[in-house]
Protein backbone atom coordinates (compact mmCIF):
# COMPACT_ATOMS: atom_id res chain seq x y z
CA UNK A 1 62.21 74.98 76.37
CA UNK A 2 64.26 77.80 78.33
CA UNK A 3 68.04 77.45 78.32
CA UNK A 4 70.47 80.02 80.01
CA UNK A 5 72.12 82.40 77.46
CA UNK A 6 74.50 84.60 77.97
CA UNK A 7 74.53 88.33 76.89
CA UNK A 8 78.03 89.64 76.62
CA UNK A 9 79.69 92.59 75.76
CA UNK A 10 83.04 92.53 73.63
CA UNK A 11 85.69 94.93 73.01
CA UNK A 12 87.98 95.08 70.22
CA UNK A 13 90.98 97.10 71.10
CA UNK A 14 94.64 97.72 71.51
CA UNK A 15 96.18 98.69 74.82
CA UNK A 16 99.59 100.60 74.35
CA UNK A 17 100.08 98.68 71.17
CA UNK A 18 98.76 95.02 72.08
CA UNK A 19 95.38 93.81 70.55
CA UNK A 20 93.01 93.16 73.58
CA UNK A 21 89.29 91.48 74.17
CA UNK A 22 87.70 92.43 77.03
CA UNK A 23 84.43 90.20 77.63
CA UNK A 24 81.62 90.82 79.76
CA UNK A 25 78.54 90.06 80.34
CA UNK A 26 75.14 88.56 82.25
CA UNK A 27 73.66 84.93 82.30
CA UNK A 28 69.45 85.17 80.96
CA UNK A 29 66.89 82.90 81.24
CA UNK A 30 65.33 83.62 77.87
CA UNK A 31 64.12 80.52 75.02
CA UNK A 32 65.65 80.59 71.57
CA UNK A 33 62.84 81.98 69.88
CA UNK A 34 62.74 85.48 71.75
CA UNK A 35 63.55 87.85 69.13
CA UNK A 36 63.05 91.02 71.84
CA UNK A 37 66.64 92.13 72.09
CA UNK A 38 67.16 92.92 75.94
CA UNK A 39 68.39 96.34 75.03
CA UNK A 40 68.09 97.64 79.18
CA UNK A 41 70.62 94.93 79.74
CA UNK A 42 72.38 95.57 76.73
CA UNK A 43 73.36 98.99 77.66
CA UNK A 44 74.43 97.83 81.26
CA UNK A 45 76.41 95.66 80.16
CA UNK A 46 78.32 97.68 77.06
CA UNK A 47 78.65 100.76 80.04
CA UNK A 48 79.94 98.20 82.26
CA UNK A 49 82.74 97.00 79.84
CA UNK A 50 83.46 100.34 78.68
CA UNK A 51 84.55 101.83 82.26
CA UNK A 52 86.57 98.99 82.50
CA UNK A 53 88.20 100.03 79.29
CA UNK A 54 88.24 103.69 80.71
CA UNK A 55 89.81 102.76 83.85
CA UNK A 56 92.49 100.88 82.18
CA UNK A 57 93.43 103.90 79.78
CA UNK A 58 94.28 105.52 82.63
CA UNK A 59 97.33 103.88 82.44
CA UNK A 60 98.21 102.97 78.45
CA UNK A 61 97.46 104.11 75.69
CA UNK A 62 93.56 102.87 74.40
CA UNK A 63 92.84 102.50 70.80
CA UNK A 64 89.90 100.80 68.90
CA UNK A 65 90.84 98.17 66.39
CA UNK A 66 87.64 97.58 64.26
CA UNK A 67 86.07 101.01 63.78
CA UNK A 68 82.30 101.28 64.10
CA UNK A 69 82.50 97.20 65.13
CA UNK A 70 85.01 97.64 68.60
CA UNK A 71 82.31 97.09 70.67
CA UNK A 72 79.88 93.85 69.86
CA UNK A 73 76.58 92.43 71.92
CA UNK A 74 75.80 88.99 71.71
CA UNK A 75 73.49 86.56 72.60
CA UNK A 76 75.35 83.35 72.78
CA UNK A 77 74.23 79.62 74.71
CA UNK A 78 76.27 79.19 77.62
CA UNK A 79 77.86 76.13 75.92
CA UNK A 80 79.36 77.40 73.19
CA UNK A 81 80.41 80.70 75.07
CA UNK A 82 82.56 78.44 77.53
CA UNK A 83 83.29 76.03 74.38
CA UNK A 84 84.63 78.39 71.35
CA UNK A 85 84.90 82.13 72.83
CA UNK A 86 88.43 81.22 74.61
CA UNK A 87 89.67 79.11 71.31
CA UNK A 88 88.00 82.70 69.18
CA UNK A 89 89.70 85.44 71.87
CA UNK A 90 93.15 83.86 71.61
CA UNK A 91 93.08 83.39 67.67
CA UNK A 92 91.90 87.00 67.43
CA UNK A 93 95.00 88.28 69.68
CA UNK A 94 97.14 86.03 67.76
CA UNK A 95 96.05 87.37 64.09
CA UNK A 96 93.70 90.27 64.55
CA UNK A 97 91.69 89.26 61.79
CA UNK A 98 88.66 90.59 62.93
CA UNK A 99 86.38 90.13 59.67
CA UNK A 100 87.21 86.18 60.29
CA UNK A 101 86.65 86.81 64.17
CA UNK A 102 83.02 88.40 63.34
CA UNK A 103 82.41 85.73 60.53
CA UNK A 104 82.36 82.89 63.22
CA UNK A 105 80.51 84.85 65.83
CA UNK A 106 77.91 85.15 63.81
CA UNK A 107 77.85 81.50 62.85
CA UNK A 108 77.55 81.19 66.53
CA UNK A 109 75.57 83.37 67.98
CA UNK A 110 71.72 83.72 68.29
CA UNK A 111 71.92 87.72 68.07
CA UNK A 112 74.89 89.76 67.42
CA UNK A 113 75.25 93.25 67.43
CA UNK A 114 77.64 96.39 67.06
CA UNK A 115 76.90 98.83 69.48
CA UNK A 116 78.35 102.86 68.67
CA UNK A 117 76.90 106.49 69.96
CA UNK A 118 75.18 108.37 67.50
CA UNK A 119 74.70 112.41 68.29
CA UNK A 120 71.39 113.50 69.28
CA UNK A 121 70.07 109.82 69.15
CA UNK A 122 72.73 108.37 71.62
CA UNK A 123 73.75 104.55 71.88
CA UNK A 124 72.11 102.49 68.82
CA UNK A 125 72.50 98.50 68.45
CA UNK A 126 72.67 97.44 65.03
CA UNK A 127 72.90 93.90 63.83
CA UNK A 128 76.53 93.44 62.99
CA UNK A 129 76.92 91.94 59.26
């Protein structure tokens, strides 16, 4: 049966000293079982997220919080996205323990993924453990 997922893009940062989340992302129409990972939308949506990050640091300071996993893909059902991913944002602002923040997205997501640029092979998904 197909069910809407989402496919979002999520940035772990700090902006002039105060942890942020950025979240973006794109509804698909795509079962459960589909173990192709939409990397075409993938990239669009990690570039899209990251000139928003860009465009911000124009005006504070921009530093990533959680090394090679600052910037996570997931494939997530549109319930729990709208259910836990507020209740998981604000905990993560609150604490910024991130280890317990990727812990429980990987409980809940179908896919997850950290996405970082590698020279001479460029932008590389890799499931994030």
């Amino acid at each position: 049966m197909d069910e809407f997922y989402y496919l979002i893009a999520i940035a772990l940062i700090e902006f002039d000293g105060k942890r942020s989340m950025p979240i973006g992302g794109k509804a698909l129409k795509i079962t459960d079982e589909t173990n192709d990972f939409p990397k075409v939308q993938a990239e669009t949506i990690a570039l899209e997220i990251l000139l928003r990050i860009l465009q911000k640091s124009d005006t504070e300071p921009l530093q990533r919080v959680a090394n090679d996993k600052s910037l996570i893909i997931a494939k997530i059902s549109m319930e729990i996205m709208q259910k836990k991913i507020p209740e998981l944002k604000s905990d993560w602002i609150k604490t910024g323990n991130t280890e317990a923040f990727l812990t429980e997205m990987n409980l809940l997501c179908n896919k997850l993924y950290n996405v970082n640029f590698v020279k001479y092979e460029g932008i590389k998904f890799s499931k994030c453990k």
